[in-house]
PDB file of N, CA and C in Angstrom:
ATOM      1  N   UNK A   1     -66.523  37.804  30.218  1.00  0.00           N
ATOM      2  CA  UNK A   1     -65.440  36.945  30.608  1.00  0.00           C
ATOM      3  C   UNK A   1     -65.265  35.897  29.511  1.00  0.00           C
ATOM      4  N   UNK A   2     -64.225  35.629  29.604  1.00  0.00           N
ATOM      5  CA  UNK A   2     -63.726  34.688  28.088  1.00  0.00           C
ATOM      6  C   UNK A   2     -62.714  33.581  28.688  1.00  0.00           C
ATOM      7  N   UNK A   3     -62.805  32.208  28.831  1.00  0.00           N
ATOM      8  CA  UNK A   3     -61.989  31.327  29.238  1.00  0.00           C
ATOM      9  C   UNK A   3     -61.483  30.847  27.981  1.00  0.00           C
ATOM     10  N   UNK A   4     -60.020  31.018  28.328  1.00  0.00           N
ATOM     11  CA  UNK A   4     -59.132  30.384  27.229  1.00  0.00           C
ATOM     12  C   UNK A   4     -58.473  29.137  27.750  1.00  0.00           C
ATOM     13  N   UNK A   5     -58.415  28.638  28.726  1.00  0.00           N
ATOM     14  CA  UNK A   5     -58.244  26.997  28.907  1.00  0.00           C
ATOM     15  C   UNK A   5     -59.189  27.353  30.284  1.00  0.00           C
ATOM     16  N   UNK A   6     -58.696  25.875  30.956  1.00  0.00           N
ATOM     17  CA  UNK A   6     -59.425  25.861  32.740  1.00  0.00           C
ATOM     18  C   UNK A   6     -59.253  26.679  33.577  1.00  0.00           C
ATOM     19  N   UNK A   7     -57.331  27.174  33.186  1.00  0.00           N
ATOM     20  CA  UNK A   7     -56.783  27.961  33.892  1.00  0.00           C
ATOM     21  C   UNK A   7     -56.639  29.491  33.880  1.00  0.00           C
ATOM     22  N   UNK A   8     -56.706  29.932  32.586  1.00  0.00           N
ATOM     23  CA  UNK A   8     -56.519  31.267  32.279  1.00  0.00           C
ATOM     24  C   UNK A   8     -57.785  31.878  31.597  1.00  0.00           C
ATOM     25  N   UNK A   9     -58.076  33.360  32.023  1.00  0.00           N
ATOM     26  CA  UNK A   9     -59.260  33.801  31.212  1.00  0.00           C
ATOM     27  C   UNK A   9     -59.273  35.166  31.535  1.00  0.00           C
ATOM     28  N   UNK A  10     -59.686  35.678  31.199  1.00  0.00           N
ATOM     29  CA  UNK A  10     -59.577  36.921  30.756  1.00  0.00           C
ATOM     30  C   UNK A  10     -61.152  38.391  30.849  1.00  0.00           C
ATOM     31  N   UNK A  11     -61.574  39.232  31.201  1.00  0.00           N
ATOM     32  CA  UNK A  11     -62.385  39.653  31.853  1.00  0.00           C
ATOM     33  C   UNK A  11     -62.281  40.997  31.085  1.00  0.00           C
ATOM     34  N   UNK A  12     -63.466  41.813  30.501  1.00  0.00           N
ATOM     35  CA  UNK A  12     -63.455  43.029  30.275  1.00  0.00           C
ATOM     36  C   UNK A  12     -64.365  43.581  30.562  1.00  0.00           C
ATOM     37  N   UNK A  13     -64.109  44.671  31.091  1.00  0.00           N
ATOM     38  CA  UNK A  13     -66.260  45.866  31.232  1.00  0.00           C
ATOM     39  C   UNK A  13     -65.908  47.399  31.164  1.00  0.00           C
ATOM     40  N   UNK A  14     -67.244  47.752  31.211  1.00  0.00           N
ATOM     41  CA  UNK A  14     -66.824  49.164  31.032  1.00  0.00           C
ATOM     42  C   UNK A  14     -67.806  49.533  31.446  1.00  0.00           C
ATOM     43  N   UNK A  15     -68.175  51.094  31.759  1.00  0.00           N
ATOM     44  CA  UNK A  15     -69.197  51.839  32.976  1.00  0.00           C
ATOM     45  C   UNK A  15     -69.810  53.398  32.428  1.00  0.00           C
ATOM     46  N   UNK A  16     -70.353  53.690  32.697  1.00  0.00           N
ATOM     47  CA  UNK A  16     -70.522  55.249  32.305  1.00  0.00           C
ATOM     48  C   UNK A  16     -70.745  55.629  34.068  1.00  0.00           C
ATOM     49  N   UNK A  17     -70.576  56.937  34.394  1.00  0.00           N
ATOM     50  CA  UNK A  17     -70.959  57.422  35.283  1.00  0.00           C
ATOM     51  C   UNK A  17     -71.597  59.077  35.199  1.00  0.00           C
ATOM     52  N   UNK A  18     -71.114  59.531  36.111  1.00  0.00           N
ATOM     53  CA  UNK A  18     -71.787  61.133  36.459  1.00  0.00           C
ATOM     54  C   UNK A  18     -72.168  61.658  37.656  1.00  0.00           C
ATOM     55  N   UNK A  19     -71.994  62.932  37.614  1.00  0.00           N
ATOM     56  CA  UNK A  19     -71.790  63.829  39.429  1.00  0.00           C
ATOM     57  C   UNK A  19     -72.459  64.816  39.824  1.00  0.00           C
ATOM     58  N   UNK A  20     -73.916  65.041  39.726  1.00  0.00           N
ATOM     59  CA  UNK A  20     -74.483  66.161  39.645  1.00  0.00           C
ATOM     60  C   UNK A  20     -74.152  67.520  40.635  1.00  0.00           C
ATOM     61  N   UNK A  21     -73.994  68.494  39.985  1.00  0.00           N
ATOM     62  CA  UNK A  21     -73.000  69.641  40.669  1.00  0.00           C
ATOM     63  C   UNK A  21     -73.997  69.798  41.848  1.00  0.00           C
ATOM     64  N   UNK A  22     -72.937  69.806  43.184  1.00  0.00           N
ATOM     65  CA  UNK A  22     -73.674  70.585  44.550  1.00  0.00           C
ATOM     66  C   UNK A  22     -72.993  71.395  45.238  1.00  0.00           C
ATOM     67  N   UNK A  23     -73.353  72.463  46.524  1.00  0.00           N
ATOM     68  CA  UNK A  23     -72.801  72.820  47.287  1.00  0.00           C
ATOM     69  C   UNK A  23     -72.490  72.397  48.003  1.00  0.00           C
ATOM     70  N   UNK A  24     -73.070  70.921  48.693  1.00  0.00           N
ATOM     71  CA  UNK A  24     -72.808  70.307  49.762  1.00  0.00           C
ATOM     72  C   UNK A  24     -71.383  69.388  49.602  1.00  0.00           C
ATOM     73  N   UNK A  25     -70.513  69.640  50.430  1.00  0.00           N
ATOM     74  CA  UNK A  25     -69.622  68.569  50.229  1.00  0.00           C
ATOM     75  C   UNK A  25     -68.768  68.477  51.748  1.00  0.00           C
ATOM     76  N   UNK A  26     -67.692  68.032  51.589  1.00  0.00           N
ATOM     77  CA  UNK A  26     -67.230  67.886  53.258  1.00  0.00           C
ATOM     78  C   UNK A  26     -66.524  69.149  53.196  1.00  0.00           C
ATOM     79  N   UNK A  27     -65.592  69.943  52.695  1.00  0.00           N
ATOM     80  CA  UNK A  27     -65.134  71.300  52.981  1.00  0.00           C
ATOM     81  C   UNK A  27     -66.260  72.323  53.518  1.00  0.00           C
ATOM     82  N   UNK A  28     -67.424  72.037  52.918  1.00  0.00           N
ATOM     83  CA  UNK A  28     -68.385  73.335  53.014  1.00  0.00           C
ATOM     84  C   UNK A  28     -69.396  72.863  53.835  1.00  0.00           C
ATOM     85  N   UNK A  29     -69.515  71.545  54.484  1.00  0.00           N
ATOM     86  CA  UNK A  29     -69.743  71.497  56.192  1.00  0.00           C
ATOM     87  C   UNK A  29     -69.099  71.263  57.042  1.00  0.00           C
ATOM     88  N   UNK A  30     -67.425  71.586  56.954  1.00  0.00           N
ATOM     89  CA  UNK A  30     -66.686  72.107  58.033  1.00  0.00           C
ATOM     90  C   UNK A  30     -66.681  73.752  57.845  1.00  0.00           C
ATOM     91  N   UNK A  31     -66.956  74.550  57.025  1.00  0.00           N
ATOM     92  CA  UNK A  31     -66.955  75.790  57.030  1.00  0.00           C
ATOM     93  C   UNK A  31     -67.908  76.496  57.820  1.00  0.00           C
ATOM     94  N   UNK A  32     -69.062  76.107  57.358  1.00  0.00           N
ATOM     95  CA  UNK A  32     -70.350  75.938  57.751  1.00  0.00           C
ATOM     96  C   UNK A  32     -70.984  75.971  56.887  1.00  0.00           C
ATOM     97  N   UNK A  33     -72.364  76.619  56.923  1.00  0.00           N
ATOM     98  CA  UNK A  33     -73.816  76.361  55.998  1.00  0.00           C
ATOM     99  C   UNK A  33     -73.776  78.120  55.881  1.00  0.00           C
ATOM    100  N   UNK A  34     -73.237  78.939  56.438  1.00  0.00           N
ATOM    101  CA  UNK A  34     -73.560  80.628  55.997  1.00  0.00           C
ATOM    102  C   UNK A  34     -72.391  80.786  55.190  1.00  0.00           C
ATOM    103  N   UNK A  35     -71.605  80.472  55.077  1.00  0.00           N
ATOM    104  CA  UNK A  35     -70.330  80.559  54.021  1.00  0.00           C
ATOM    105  C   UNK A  35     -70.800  80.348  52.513  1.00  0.00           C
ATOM    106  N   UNK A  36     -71.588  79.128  52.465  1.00  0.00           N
ATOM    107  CA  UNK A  36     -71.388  78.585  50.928  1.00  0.00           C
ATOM    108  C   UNK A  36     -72.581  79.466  49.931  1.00  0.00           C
ATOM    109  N   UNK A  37     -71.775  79.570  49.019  1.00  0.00           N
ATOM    110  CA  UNK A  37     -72.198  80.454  47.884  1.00  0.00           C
ATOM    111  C   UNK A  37     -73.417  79.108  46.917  1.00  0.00           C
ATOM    112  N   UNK A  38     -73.968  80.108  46.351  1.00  0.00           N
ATOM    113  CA  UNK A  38     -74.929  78.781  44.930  1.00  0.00           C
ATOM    114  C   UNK A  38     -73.768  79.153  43.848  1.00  0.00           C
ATOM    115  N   UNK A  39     -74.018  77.887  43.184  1.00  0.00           N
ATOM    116  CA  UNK A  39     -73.706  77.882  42.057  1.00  0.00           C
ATOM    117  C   UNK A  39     -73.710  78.560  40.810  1.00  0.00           C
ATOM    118  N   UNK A  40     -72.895  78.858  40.101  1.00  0.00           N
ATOM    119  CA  UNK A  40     -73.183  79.597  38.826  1.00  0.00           C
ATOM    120  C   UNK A  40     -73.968  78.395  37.665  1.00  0.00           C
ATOM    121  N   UNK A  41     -74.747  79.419  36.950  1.00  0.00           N
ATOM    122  CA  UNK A  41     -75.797  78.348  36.434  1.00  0.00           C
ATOM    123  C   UNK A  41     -74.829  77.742  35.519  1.00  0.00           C
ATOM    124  N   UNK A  42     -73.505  77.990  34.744  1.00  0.00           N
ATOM    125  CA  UNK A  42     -73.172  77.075  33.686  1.00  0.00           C
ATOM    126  C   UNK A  42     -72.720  75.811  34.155  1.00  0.00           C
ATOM    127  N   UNK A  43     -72.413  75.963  35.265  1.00  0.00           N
ATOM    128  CA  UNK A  43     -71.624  74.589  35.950  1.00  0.00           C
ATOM    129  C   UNK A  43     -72.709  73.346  35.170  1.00  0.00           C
ATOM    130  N   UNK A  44     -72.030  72.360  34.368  1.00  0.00           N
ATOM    131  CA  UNK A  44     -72.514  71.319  33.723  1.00  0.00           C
ATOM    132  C   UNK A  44     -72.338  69.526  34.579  1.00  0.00           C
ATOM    133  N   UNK A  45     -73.133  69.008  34.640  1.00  0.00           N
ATOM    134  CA  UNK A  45     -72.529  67.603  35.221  1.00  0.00           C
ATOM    135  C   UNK A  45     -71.627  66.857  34.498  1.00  0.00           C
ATOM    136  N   UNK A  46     -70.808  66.278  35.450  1.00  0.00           N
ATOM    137  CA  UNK A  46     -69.874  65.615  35.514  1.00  0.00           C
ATOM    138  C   UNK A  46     -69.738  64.401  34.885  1.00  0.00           C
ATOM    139  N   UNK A  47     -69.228  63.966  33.728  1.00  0.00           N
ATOM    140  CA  UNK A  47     -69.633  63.093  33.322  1.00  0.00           C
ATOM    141  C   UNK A  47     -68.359  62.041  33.528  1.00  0.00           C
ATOM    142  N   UNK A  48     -68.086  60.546  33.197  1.00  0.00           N
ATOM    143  CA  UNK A  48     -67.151  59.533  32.720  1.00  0.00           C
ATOM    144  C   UNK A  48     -67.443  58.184  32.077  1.00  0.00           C
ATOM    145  N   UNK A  49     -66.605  57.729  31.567  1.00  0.00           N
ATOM    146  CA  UNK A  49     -66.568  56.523  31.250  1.00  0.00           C
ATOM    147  C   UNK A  49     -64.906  55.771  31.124  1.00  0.00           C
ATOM    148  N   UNK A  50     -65.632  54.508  31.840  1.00  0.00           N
ATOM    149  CA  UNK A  50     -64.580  53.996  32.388  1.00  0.00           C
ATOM    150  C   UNK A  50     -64.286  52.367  31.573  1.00  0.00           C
ATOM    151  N   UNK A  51     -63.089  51.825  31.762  1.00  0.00           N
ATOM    152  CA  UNK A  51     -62.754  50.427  30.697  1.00  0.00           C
ATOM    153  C   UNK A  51     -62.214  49.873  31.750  1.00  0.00           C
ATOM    154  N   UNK A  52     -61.970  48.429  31.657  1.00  0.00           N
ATOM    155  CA  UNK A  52     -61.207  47.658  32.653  1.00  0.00           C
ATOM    156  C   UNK A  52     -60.947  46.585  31.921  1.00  0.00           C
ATOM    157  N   UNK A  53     -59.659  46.028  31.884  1.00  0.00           N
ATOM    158  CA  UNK A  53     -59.228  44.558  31.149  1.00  0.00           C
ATOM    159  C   UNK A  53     -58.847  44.371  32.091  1.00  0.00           C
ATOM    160  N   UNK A  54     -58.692  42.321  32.342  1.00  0.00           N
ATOM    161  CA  UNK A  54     -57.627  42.106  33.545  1.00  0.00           C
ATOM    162  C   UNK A  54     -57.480  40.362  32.852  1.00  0.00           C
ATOM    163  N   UNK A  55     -56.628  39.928  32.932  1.00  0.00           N
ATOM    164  CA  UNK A  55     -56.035  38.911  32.756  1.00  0.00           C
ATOM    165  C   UNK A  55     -56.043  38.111  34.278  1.00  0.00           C
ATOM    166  N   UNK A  56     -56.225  36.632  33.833  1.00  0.00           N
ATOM    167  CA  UNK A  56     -56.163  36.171  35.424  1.00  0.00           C
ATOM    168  C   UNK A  56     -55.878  34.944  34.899  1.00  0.00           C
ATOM    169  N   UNK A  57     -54.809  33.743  36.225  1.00  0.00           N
ATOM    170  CA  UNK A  57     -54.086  32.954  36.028  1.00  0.00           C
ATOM    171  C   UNK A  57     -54.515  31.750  36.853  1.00  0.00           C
ATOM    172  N   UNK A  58     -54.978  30.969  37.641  1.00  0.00           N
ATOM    173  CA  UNK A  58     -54.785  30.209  38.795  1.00  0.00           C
ATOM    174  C   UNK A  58     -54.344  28.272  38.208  1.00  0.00           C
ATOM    175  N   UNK A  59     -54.196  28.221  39.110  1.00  0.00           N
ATOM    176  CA  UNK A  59     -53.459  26.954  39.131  1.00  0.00           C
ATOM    177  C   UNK A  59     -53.583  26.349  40.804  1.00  0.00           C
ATOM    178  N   UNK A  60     -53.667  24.586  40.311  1.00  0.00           N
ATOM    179  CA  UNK A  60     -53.622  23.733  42.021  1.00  0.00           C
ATOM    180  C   UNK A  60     -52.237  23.539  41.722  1.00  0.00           C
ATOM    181  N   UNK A  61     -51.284  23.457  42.967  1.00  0.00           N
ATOM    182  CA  UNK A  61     -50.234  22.731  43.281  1.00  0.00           C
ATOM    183  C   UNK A  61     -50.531  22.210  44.575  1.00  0.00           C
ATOM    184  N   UNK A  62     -49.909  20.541  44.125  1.00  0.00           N
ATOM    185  CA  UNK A  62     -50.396  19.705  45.206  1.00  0.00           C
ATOM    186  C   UNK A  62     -51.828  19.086  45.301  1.00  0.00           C
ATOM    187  N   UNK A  63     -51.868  18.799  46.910  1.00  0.00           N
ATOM    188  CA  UNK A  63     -53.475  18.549  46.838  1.00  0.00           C
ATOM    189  C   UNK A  63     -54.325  19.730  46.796  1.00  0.00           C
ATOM    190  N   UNK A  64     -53.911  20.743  48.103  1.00  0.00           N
ATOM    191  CA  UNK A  64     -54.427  21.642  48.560  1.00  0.00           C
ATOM    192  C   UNK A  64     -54.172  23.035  48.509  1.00  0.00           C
ATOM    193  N   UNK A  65     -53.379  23.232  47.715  1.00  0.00           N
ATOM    194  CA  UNK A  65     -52.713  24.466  47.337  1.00  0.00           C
ATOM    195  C   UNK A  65     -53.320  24.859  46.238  1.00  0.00           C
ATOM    196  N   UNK A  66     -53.689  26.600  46.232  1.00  0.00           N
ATOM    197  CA  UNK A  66     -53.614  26.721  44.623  1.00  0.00           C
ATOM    198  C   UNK A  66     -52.930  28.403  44.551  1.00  0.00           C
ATOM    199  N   UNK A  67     -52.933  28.500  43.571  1.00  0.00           N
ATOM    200  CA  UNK A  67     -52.068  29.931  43.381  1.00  0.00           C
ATOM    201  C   UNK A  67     -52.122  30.597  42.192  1.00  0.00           C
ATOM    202  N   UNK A  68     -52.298  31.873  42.083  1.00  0.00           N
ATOM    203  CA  UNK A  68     -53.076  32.892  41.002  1.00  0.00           C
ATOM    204  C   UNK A  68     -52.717  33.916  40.815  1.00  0.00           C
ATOM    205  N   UNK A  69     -52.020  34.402  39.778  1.00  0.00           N
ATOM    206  CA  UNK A  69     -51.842  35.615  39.564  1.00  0.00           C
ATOM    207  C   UNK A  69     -52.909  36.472  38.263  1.00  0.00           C
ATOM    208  N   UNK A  70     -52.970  37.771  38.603  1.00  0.00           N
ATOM    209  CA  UNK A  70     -53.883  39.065  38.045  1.00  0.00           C
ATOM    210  C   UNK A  70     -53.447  40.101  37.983  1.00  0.00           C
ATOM    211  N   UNK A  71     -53.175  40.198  36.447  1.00  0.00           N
ATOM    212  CA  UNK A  71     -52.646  41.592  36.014  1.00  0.00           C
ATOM    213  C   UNK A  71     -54.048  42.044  35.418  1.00  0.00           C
ATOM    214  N   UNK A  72     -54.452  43.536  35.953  1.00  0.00           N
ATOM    215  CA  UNK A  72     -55.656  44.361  35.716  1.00  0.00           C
ATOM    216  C   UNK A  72     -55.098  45.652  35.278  1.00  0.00           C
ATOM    217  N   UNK A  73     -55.905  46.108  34.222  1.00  0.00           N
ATOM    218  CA  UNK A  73     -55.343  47.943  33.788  1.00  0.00           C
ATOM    219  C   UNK A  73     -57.199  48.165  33.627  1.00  0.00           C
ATOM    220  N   UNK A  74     -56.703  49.839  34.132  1.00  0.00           N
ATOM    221  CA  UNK A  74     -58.599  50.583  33.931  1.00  0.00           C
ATOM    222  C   UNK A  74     -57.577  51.699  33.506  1.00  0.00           C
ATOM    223  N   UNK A  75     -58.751  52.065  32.861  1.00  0.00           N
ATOM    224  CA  UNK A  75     -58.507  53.724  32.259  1.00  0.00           C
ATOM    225  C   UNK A  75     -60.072  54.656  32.602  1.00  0.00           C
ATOM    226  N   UNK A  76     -60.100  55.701  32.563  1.00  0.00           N
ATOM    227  CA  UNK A  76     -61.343  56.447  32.951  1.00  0.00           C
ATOM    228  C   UNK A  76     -60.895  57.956  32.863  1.00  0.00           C
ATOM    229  N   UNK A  77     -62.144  57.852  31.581  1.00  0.00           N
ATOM    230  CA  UNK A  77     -62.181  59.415  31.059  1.00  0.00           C
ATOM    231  C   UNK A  77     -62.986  59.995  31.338  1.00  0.00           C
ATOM    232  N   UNK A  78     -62.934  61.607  32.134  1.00  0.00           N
ATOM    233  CA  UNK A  78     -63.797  62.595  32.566  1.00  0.00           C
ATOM    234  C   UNK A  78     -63.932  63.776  32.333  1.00  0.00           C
ATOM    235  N   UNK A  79     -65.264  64.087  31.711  1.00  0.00           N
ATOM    236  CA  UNK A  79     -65.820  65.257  31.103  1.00  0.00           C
ATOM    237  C   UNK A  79     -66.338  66.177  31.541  1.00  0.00           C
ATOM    238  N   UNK A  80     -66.067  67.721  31.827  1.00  0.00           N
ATOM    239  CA  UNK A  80     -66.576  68.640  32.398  1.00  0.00           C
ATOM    240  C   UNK A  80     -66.465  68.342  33.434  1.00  0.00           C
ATOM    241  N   UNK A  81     -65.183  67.410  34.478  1.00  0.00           N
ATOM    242  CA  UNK A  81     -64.735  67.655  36.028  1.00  0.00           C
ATOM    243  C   UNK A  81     -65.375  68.166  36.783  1.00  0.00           C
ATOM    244  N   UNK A  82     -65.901  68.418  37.829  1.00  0.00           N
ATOM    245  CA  UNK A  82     -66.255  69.279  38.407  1.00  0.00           C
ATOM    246  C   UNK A  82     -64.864  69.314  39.831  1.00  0.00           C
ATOM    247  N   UNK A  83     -64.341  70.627  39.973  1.00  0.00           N
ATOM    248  CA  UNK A  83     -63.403  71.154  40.804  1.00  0.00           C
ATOM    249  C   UNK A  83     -63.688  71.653  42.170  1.00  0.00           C
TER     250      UNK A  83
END
């Protein structure tokens, strides 16, 4: 986080994640448990990484008032999906 006056400042991060491949999921325990197939061995985990900037504004009006606006953008890139 980076304050550029009292009022305005500015915020960035970023994340890695990942999804290790399963059979279990909610489709394939409403199907049931004799339906679902194993996996084929190439299936690879799921990988991402993710960014987030956001700009943020606040301000007092008055005594008791205050009021703030936040413009935020993320982006997030994912590798080997799993479908």
């Amino acid at each position: 986080m980076y304050k550029f006056t009292k009022t305005f400042y500015a915020r960035a991060g970023a994340s890695f994640g990942y999804k290790v491949p399963s059979i279990f999921s909610t489709a394939s325990e409403e199907e049931g448990i004799n339906t679902i197939q194993p996996l084929a061995n190439n299936i690879k985990v799921e990988k991402s990484i993710g960014r987030n900037l956001d700009f943020n504004y606040r301000t007092i009006i008055g005594n008791e008032t205050s009021i703030s606006f936040n413009q935020s953008f993320f982006v997030t890139q994912i590798s080997k999906p799993l479908v």
